[in-house]
N, C-alpha and C. Protein backbone atom coordinates (compact mmCIF):
# COMPACT_ATOMS: atom_id res chain seq x y z
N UNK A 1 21.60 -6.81 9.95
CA UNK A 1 20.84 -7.40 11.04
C UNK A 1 21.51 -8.71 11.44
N UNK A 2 21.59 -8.84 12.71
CA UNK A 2 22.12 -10.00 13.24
C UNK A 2 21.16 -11.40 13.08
N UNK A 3 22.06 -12.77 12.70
CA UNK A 3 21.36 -14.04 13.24
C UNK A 3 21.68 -14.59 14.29
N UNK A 4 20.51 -15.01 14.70
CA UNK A 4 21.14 -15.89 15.93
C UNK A 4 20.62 -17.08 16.09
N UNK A 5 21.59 -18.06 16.45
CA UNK A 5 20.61 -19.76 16.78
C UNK A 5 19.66 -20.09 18.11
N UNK A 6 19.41 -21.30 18.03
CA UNK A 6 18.00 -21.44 19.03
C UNK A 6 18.61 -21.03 20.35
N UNK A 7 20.02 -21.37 20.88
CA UNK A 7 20.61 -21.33 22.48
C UNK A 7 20.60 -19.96 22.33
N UNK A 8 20.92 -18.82 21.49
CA UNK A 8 21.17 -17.81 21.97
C UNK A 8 19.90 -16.71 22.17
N UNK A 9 18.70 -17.40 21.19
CA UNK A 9 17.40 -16.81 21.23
C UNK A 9 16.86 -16.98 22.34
N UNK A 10 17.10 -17.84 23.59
CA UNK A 10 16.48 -18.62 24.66
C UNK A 10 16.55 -17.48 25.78
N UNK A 11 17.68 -17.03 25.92
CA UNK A 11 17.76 -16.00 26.84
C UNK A 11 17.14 -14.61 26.32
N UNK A 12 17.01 -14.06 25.39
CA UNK A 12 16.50 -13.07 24.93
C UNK A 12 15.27 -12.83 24.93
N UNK A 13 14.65 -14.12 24.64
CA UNK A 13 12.81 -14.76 24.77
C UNK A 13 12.55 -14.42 26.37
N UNK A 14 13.36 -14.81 27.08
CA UNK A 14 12.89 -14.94 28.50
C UNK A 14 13.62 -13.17 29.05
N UNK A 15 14.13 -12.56 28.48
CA UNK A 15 14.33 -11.06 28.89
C UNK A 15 12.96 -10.09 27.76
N UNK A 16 11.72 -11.13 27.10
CA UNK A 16 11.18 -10.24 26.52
C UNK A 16 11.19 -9.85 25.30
N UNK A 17 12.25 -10.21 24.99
CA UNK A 17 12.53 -9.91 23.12
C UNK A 17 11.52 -10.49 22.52
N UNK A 18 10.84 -9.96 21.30
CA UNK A 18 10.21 -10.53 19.86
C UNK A 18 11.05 -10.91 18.64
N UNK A 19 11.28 -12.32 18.50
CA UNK A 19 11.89 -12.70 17.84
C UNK A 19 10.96 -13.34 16.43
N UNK A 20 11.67 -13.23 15.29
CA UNK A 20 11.17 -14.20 13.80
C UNK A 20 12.23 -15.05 13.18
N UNK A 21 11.57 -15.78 12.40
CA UNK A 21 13.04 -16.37 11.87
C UNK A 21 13.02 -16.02 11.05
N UNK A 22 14.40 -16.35 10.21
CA UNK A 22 14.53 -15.80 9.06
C UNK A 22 14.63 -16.65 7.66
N UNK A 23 14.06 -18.47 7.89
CA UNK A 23 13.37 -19.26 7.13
C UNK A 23 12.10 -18.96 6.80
N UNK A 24 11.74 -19.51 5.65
CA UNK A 24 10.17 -19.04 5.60
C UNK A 24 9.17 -20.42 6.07
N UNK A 25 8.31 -19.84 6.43
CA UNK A 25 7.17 -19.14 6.54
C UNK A 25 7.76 -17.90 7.42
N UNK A 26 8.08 -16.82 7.58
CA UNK A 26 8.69 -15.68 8.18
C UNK A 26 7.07 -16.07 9.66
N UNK A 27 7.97 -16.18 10.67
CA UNK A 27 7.11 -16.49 11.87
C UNK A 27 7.57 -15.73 13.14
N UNK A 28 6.75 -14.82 13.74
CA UNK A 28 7.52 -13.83 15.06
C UNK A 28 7.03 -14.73 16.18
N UNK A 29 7.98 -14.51 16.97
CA UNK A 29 8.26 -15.75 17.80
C UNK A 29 8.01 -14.78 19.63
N UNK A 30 7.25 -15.01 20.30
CA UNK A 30 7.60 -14.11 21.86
C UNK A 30 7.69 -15.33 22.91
N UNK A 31 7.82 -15.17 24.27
CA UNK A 31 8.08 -15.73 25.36
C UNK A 31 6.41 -15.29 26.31
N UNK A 32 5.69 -16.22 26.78
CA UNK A 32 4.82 -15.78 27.77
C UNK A 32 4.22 -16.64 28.22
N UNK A 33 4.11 -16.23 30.01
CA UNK A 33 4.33 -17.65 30.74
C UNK A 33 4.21 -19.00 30.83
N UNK A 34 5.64 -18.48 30.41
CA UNK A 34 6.87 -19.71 30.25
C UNK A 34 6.08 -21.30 28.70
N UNK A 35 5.26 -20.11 28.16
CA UNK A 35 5.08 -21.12 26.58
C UNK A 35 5.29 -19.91 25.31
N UNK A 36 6.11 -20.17 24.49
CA UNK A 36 5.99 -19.82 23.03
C UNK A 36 4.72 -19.34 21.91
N UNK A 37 5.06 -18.78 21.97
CA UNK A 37 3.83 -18.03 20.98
C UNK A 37 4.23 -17.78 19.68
N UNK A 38 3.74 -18.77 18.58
CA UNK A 38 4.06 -18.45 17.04
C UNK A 38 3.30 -18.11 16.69
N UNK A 39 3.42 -16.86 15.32
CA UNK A 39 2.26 -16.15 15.25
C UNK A 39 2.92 -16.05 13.42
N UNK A 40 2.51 -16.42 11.97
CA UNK A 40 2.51 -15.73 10.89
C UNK A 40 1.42 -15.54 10.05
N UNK A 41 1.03 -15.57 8.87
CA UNK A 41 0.18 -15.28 8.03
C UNK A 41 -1.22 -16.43 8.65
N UNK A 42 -0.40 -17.79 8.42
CA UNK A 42 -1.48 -18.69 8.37
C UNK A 42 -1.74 -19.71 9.80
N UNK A 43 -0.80 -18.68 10.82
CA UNK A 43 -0.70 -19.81 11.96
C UNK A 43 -0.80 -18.60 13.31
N UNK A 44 -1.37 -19.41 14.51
CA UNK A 44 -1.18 -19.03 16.13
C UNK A 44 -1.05 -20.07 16.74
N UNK A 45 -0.20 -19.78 17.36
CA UNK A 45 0.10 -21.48 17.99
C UNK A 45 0.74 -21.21 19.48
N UNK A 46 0.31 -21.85 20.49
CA UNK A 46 1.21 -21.95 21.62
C UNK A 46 2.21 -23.37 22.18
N UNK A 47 3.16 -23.74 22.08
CA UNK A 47 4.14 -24.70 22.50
C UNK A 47 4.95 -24.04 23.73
N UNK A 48 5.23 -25.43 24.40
CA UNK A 48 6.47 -25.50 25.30
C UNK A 48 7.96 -25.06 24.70
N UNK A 49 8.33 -24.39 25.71
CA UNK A 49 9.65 -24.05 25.29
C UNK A 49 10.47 -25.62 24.52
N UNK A 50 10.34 -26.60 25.32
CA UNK A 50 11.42 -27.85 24.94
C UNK A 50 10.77 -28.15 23.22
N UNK A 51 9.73 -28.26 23.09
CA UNK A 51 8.93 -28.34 21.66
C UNK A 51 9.28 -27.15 21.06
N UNK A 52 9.52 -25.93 21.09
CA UNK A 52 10.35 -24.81 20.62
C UNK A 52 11.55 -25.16 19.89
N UNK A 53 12.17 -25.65 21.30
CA UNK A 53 13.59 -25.80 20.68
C UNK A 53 13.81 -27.10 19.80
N UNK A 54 12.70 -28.07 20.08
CA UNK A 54 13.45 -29.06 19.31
C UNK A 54 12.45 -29.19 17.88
N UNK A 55 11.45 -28.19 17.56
CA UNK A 55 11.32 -27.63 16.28
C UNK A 55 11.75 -26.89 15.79
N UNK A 56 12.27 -26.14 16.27
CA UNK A 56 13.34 -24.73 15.37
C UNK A 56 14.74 -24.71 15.98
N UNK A 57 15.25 -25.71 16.10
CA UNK A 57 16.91 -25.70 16.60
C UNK A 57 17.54 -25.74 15.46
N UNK A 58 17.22 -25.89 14.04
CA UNK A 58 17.64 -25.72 13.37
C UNK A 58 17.92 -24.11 12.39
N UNK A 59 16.75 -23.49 12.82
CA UNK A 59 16.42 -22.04 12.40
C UNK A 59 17.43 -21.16 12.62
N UNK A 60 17.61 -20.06 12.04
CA UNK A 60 18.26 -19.11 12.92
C UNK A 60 17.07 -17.96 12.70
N UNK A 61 17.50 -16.50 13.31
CA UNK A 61 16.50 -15.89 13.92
C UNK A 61 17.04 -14.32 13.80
N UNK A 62 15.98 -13.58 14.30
CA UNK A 62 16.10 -11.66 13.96
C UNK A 62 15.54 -11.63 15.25
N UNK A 63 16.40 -10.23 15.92
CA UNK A 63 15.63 -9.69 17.12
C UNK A 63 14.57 -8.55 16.41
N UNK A 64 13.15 -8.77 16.51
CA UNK A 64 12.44 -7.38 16.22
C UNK A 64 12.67 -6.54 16.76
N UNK A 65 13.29 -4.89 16.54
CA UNK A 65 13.47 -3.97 16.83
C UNK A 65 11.91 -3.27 17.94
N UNK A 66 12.57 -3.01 19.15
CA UNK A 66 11.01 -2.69 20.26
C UNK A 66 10.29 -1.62 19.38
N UNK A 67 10.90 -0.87 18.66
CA UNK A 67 10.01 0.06 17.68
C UNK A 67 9.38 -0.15 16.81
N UNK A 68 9.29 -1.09 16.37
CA UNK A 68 8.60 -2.59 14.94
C UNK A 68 7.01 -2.44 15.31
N UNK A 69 6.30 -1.67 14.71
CA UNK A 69 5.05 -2.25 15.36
C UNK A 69 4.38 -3.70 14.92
N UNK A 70 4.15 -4.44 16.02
CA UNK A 70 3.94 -5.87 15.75
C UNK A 70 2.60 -6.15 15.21
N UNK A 71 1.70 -5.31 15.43
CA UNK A 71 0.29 -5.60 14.74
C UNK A 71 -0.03 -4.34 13.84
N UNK A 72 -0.40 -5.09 12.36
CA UNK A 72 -0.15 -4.59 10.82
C UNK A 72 -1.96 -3.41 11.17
N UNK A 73 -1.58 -2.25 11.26
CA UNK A 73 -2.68 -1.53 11.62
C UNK A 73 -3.48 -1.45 10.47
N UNK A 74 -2.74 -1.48 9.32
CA UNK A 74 -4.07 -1.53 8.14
C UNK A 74 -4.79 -2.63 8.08
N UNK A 75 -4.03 -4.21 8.29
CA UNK A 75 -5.06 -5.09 8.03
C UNK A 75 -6.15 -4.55 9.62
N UNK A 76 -5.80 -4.66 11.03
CA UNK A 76 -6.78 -4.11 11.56
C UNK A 76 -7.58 -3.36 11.38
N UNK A 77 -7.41 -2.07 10.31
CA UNK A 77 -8.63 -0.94 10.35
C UNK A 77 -9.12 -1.49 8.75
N UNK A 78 -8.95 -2.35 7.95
CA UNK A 78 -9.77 -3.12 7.22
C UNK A 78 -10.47 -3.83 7.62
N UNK A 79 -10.17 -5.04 8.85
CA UNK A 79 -11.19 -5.86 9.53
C UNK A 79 -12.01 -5.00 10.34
N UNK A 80 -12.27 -4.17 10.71
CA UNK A 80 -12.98 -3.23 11.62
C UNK A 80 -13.76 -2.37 10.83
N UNK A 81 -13.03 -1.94 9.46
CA UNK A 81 -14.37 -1.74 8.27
C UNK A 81 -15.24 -2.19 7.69
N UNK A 82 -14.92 -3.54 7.59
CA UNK A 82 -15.70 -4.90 7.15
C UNK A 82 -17.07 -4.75 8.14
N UNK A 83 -17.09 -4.57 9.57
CA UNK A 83 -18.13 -4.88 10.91
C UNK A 83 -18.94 -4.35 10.35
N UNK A 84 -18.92 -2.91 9.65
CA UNK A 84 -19.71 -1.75 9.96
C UNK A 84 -20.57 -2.12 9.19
């Protein structure tokens, strides 16, 4: 699997890609209009792209494969068992 740094993740974010890094806290990273969306275990967060880059310019990064499903369907059909 490829890494890549913050300049080269920038264009990929804005063609749509789901990106994570590959420091931990392991965090998937998307593009939507035009603010950042961090998403891992213990965090959701929305930032500006410039606050993006100048918190994780140090990171490098994974393109998620478009076939990756991004939301963990068991923890969903556990929280949805819990309602009942």
């Amino acid at each position: 699997m490829n890494s890549y740094n913050i300049q080269q993740v920038l264009p990929l974010l804005e063609q749509g890609a789901i990106i994570q890094t590959t420091q931990y806290p392991i965090t998937r990273i998307w593009l939507s209009e035009n603010n950042i969306h961090l998403s891992n275990d213990h965090l959701h967060a929305v930032i500006s792209i410039m606050d993006f880059v100048h918190t994780y310019e140090t990171y490098s990064f994974h393109i998620i494969p478009e076939d990756v499903e991004v939301i963990d369907l068991k923890k969903d059909e556990e929280f949805y068992s819990w309602k009942q």
